[in-house]
Protein backbone atom coordinates (compact mmCIF):
# COMPACT_ATOMS: atom_id res chain seq x y z
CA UNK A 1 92.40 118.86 77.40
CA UNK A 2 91.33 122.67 77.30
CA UNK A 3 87.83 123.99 78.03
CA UNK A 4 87.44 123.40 82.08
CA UNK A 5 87.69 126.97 82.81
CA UNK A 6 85.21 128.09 80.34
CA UNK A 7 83.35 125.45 80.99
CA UNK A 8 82.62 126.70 85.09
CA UNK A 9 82.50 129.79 83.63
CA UNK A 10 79.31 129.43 81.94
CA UNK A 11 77.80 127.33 84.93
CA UNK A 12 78.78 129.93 87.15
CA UNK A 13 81.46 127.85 88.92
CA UNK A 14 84.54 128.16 90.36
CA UNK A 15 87.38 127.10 88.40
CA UNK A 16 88.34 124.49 90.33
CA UNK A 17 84.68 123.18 89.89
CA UNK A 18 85.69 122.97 86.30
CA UNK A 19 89.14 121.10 86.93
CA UNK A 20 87.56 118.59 88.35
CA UNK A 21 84.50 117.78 86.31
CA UNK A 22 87.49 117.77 83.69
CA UNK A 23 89.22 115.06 85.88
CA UNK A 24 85.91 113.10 85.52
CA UNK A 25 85.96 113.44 81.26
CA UNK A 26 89.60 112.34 81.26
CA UNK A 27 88.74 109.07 83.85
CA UNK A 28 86.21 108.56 81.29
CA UNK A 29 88.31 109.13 78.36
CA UNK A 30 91.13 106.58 79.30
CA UNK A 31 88.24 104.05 79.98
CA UNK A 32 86.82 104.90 76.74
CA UNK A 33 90.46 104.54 74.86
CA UNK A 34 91.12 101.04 76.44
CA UNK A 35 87.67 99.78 75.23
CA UNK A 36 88.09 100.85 71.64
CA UNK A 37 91.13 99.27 71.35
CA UNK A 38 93.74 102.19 71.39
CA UNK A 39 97.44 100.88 72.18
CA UNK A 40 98.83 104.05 73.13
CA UNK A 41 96.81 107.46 74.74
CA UNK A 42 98.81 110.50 75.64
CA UNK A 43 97.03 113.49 77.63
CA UNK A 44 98.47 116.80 78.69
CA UNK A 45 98.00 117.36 82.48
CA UNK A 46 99.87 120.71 83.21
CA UNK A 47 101.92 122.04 81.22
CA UNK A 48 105.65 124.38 82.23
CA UNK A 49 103.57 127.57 81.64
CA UNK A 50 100.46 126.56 84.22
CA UNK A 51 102.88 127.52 87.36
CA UNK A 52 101.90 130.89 86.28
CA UNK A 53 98.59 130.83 86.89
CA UNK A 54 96.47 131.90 90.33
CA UNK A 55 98.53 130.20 93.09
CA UNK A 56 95.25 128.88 94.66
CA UNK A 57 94.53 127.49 90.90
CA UNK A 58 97.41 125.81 91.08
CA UNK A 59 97.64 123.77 94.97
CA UNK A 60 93.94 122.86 93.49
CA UNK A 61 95.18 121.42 90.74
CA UNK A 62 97.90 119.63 92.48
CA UNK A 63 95.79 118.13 95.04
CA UNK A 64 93.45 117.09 92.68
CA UNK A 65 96.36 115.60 90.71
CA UNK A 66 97.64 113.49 93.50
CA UNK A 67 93.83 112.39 94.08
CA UNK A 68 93.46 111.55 91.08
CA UNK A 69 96.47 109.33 91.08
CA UNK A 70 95.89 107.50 94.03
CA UNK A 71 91.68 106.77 93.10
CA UNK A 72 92.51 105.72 89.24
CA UNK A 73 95.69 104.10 89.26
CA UNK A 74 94.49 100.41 91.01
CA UNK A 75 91.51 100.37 88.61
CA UNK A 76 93.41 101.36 85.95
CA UNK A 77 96.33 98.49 86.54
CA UNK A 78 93.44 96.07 86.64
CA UNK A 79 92.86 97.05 83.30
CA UNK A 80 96.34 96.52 82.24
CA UNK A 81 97.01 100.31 81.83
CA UNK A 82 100.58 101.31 81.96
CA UNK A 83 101.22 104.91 83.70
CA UNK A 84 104.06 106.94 82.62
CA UNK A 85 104.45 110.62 83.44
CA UNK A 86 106.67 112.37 81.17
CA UNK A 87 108.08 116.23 82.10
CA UNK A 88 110.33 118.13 84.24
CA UNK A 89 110.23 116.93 87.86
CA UNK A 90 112.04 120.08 89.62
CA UNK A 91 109.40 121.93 91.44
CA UNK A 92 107.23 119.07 92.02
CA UNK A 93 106.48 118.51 95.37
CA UNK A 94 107.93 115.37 96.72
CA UNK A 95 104.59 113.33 98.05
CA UNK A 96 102.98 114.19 94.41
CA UNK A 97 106.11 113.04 93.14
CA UNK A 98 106.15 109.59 95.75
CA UNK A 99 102.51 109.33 94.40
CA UNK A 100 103.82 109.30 90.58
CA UNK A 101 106.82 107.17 91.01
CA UNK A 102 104.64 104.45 92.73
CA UNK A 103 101.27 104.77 90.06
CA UNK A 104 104.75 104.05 87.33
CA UNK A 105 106.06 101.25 89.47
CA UNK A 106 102.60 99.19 89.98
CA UNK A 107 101.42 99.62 85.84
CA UNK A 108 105.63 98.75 84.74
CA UNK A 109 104.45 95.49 83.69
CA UNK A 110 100.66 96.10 82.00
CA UNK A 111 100.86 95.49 77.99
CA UNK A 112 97.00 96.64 77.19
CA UNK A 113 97.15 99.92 76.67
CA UNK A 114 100.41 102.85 77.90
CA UNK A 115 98.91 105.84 78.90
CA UNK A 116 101.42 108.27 78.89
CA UNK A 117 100.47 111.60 81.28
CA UNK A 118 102.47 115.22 79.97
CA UNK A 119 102.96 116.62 83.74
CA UNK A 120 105.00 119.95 84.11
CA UNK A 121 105.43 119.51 80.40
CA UNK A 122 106.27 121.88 77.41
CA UNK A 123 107.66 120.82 74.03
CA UNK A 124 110.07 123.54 73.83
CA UNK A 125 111.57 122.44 77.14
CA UNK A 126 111.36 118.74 76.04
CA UNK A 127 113.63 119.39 73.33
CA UNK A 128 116.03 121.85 75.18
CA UNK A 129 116.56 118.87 78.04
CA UNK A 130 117.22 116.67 74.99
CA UNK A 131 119.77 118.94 73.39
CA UNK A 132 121.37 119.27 76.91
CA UNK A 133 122.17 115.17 77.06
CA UNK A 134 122.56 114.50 73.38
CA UNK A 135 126.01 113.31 72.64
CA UNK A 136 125.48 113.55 68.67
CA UNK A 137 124.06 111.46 65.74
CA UNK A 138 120.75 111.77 63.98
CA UNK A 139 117.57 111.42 64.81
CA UNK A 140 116.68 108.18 66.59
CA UNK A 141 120.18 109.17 68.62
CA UNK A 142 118.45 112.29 69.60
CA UNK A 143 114.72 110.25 70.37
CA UNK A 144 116.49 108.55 73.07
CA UNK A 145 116.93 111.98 75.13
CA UNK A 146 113.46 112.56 75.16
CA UNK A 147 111.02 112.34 78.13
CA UNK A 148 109.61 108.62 77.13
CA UNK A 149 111.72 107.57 73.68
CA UNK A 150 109.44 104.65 74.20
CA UNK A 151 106.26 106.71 73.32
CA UNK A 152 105.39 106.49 69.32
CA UNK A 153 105.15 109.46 67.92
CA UNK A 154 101.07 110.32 67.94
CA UNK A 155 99.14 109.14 64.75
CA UNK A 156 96.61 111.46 66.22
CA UNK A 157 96.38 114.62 67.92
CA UNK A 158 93.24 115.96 69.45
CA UNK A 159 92.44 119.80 70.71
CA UNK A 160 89.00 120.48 72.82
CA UNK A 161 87.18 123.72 73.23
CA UNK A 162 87.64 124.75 69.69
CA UNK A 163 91.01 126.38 69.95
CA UNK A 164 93.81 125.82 66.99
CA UNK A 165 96.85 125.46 68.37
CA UNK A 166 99.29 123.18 69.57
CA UNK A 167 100.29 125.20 72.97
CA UNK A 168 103.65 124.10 73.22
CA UNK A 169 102.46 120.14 73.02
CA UNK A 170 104.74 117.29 71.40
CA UNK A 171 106.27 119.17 69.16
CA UNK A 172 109.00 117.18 67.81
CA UNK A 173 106.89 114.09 68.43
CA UNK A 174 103.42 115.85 66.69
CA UNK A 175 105.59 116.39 63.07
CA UNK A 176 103.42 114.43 60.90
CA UNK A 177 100.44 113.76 63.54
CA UNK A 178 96.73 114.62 61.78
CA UNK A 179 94.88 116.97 63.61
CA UNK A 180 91.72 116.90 64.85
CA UNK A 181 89.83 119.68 66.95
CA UNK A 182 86.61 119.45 68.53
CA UNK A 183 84.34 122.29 69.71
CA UNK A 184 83.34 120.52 72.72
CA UNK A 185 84.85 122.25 76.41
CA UNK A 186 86.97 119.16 77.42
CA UNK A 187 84.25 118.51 80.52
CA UNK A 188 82.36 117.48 77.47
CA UNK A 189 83.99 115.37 75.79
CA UNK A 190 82.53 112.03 75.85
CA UNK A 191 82.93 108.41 74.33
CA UNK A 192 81.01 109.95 71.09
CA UNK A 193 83.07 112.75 70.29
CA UNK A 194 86.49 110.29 70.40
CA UNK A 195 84.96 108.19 67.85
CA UNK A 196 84.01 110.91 65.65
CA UNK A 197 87.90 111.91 65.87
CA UNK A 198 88.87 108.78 65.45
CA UNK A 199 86.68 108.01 62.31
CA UNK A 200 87.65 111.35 60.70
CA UNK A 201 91.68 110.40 61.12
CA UNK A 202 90.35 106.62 59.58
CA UNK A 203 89.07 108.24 56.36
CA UNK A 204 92.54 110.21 55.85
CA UNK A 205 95.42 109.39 53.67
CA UNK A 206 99.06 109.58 55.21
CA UNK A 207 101.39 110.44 52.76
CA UNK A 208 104.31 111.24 55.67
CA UNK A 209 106.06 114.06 52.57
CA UNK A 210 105.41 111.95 49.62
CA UNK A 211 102.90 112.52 46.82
């Protein structure tokens, strides 16, 4: 979900401005990925590299986090949406992390649709906390170590604001994702432009390595 800054930038907002009309697009987003059907949506929130940005960046973004949590997650479980937050939780303050533990509690049971939230997340860290518990075997052995081993591995990935890049996102779990990115600031992005991503992985073939 990149663009926010950018996006404030050329309203002549504050950044924080721009986190939160981005907190709108993904509200909208998970809305708009129940209705179409989706059984699985994965977003990244903040990733292990964020801390590093403008401390008064950063208590915005975790109050608006924690907001966020506390507004969405009732509607959300009424629209059988399971929460799961996957990432380190050192260094998260404990009521965000109350706030997080109880939005995973009241979804546990909600089949419609998991949405799975990357929260103090990076791929390379992922996969070093992995390599810390694994005990040996191949690769399903090693799956279990992960954040949420219960998360299928993406059929799609999508990247706003017209970057090309993964930025340290799912990267064992991203292997033989498709990859689709959209010009639109991630304020933006709106029912149309997921559809247009969606029907552009629909009229791909996955070959997975083979010919």
């Amino acid at each position: 979900m990149d663009g926010n800054a950018r996006w404030a930038e050329q309203r002549g907002l504050s950044v924080l401005e721009g986190h939160r009309e981005g907190a709108q697009a993904l509200k909208r987003t998970v809305h708009h990925a129940v209705e179409l059907g989706l059984r699985e949506l994965t977003v990244y929130a903040f990733s292990t590299e964020n801390w590093s940005r403008p401390r008064v960046e950063v208590e915005g973004l975790m109050a608006l986090f924690a907001d966020l949590i506390e507004s969405e997650t009732p509607e959300l479980d009424e629209e059988g949406v399971r929460i799961r937050f996957m990432g380190r939780r050192g260094g998260v303050s404990d009521e965000l992390l109350e706030r997080m533990e109880w939005a995973e509690e009241r979804t546990a049971g909600n089949e419609r649709m998991a949405l799975f939230v990357a929260f103090n997340y990076g791929g390379r860290a992922e996969i070093v906390d992995a390599a810390r518990r694994f005990g040996g075997g191949g690769e399903e052995d090693f799956r279990r170590c992960l954040y949420a081993p219960d998360m299928t591995d993406p059929d799609l990935l999508i990247r706003t604001s017209g970057e090309r890049r993964l930025s340290n996102y799912l990267l064992w779990q991203s292997a033989y994702s498709e990859l689709v990115f959209s010009d639109a600031l991630w304020p933006d992005f709106d029912r149309d432009e997921l559809a247009r991503a969606l029907e552009d992985y629909a009229a791909r073939e996955r070959r997975f390595g083979a010919r």
